[in-house]
Protein backbone atom coordinates (compact mmCIF):
# COMPACT_ATOMS: atom_id res chain seq x y z
CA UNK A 1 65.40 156.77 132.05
CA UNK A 2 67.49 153.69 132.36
CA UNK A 3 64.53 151.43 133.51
CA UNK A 4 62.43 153.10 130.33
CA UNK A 5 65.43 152.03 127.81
CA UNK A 6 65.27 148.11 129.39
CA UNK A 7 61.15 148.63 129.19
CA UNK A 8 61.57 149.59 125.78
CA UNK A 9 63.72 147.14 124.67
CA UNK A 10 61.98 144.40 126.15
CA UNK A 11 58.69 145.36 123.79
CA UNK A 12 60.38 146.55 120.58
CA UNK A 13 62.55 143.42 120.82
CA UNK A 14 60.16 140.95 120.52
CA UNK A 15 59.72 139.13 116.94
CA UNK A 16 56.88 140.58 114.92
CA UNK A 17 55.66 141.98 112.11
CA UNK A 18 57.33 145.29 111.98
CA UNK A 19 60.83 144.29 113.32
CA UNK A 20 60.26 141.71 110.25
CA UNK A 21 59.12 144.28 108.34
CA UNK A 22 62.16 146.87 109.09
CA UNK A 23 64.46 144.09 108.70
CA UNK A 24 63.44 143.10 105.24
CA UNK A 25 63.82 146.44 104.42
CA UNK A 26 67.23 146.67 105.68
CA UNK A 27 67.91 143.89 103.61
CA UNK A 28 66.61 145.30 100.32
CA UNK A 29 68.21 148.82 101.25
CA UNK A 30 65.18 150.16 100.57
CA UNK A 31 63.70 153.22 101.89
CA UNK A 32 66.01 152.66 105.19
CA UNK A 33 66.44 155.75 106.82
CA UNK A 34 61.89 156.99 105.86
CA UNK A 35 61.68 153.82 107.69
CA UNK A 36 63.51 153.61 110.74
CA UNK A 37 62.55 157.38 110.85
CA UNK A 38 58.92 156.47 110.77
CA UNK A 39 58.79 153.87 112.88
CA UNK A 40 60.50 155.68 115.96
CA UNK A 41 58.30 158.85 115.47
CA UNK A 42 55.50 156.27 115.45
CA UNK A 43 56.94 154.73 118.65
CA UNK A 44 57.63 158.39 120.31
CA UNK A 45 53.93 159.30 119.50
CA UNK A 46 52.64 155.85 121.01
CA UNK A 47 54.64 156.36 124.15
CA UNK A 48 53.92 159.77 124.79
CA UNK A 49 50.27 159.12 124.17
CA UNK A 50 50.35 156.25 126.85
CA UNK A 51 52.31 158.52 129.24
CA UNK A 52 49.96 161.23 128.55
CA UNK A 53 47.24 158.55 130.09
CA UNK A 54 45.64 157.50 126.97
CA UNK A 55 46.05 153.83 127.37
CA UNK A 56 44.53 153.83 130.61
CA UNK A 57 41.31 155.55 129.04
CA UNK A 58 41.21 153.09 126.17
CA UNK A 59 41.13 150.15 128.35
CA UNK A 60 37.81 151.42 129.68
CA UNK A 61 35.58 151.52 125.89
CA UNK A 62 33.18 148.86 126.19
CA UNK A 63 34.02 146.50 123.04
CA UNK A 64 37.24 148.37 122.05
CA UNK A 65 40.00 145.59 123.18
CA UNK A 66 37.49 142.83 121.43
CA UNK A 67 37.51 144.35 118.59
CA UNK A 68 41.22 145.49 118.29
CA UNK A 69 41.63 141.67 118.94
CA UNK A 70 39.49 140.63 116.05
CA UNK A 71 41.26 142.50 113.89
CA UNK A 72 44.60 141.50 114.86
CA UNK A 73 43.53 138.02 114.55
CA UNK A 74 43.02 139.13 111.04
CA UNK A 75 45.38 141.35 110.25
CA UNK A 76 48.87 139.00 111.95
CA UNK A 77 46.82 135.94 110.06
CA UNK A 78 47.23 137.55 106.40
CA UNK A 79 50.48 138.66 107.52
CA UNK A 80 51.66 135.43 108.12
CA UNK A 81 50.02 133.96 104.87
CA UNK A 82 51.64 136.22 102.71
CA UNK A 83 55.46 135.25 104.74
CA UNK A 84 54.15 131.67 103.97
CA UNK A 85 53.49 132.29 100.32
CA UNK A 86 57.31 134.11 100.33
CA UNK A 87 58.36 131.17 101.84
CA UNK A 88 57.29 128.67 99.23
CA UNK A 89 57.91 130.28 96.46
CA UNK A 90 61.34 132.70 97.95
CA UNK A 91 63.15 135.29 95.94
CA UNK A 92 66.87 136.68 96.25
CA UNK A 93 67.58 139.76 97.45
CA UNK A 94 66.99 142.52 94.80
CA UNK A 95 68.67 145.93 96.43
CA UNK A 96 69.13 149.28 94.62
CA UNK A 97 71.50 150.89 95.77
CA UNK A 98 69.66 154.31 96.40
CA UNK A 99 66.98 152.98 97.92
CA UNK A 100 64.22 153.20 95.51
CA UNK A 101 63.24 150.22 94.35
CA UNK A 102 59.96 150.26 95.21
CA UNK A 103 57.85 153.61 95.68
CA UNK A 104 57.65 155.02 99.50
CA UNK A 105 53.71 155.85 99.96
CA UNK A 106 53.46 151.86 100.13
CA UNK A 107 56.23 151.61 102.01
CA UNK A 108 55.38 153.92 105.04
CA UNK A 109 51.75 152.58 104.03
CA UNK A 110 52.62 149.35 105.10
CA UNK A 111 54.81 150.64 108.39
CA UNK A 112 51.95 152.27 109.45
CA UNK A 113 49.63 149.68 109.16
CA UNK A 114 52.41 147.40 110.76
CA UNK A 115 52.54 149.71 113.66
CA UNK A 116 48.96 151.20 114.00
CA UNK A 117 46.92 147.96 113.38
CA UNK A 118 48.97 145.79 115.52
CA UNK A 119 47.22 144.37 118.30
CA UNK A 120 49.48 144.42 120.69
CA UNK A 121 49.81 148.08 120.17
CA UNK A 122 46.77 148.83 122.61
CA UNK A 123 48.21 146.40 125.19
CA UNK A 124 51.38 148.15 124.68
CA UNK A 125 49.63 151.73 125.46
CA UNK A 126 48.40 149.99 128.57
CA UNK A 127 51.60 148.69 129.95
CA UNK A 128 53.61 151.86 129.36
CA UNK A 129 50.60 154.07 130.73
CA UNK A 130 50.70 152.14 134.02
CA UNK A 131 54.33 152.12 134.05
CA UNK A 132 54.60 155.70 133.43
CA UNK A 133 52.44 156.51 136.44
CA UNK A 134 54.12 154.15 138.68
CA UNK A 135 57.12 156.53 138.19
CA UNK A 136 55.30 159.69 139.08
CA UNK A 137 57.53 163.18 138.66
CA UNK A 138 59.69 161.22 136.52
CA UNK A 139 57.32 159.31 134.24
CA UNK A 140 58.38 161.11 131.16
CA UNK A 141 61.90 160.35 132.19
CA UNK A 142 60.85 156.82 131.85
CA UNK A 143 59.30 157.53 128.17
CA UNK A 144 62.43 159.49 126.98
CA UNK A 145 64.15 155.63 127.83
CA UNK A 146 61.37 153.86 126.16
CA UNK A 147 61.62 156.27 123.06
CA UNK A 148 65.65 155.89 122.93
CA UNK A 149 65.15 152.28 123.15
CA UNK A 150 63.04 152.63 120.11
CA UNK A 151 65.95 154.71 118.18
CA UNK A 152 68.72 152.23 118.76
CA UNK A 153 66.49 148.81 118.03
CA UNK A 154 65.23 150.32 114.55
CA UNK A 155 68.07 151.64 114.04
CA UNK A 156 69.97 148.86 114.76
CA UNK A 157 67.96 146.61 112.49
CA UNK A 158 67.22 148.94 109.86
CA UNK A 159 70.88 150.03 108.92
CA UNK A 160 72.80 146.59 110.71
CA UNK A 161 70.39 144.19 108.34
CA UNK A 162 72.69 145.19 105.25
CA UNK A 163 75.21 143.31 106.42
CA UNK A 164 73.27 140.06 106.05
CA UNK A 165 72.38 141.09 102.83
CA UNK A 166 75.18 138.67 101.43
CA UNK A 167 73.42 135.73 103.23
CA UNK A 168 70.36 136.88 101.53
CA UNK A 169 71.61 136.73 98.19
CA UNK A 170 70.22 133.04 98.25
CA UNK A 171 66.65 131.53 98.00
CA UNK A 172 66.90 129.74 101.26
CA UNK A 173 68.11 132.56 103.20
CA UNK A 174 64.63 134.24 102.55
CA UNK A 175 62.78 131.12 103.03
CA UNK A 176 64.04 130.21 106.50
CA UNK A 177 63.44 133.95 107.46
CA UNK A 178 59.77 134.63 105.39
CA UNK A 179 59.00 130.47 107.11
CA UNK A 180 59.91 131.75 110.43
CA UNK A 181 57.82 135.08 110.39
CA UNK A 182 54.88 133.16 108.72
CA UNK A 183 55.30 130.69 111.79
CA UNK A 184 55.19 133.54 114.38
CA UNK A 185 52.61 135.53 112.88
CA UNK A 186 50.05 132.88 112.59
CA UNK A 187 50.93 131.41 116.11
CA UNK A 188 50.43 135.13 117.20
CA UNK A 189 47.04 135.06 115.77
CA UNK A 190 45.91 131.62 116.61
CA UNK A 191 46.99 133.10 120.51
CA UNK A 192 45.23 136.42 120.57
CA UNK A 193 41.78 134.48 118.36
CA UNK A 194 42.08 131.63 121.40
CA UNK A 195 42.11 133.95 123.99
């Protein structure tokens, strides 16, 4: 389990969409808890699909990776535009306090696209599929880490993000953190389109 919660956090951590995603939400105090809650159900159903030995069957359809790659090329690319677009022209932070600011289906719409259309998703399934079976008997020990991993990061940035939100209050706050994710997401997709 212990060697599943380090797997985990070493792919949840990394910058991306989502984690930008479920930190702006923090931020706004909007939605919070539908989110985190969304994104580690989506993470516990990812895992335990790759566990299960999915991954390893999706890496052998002919044209699947190429195309998941194509559209992740596509999909981090107008990701990033619209964080560069926030970036030159940034906001403040706008919270209401209950959480509502905005309506949830495009919320959880746009968590699920975050999470289901990334790229790095499949190559995700892959890694945690062989590393599951490396572990044999106790592979789903390993997943139980990966999915607690996955509870304390979102949770973590989710809930913790609020209290930035004072930070966020100004202009430039937003654009160094929309100019950052607009610079990761199209370096992403410049990567995976150059591969």
């Amino acid at each position: 389990m212990v060697v599943g919660f380090g797997t985990g956090l070493s792919l949840i951590a990394a910058i991306g969409a989502q984690n930008a995603f479920v930190l702006r939400q923090g931020l706004r105090r909007e939605h919070v808890p539908a989110v985190v809650s969304f994104c580690v159900l989506a993470d516990l159903l990812l895992v335990t699909a790759a566990v299960a030995g999915v991954g390893l069957v999706l890496g052998e359809v002919p044209g699947l990776a190429e195309a998941v790659r194509w559209g992740g090329v596509a999909y981090l690319a107008g990701y990033g535009l619209l964080a560069l677009r926030r970036a030159l022209r940034p906001g403040v932070l706008t919270t209401d306090r209950t959480g509502a600011a905005r309506p949830l289906a495009p919320v959880l719409g746009t968590a699920a696209a975050l999470t289901f259309l990334n790229p790095h998703m499949l190559l995700d399934l892959l890694v945690l599929g062989s590393l599951a079976a490396a572990h044999g008997d106790g592979r789903w020990a390993f997943a139980a880490g990966v999915v607690a991993a996955s509870l304390l990061w979102f949770a973590g940035l989710g809930f913790g993000a609020s209290r930035l939100a004072g930070l966020f209050a100004r202009p430039s706050a937003w654009r160094v953190l929309d100019g950052a994710v607009a610079v990761v997401m199209l370096g992403l997709a410049a990567g995976l389109a150059l591969v």
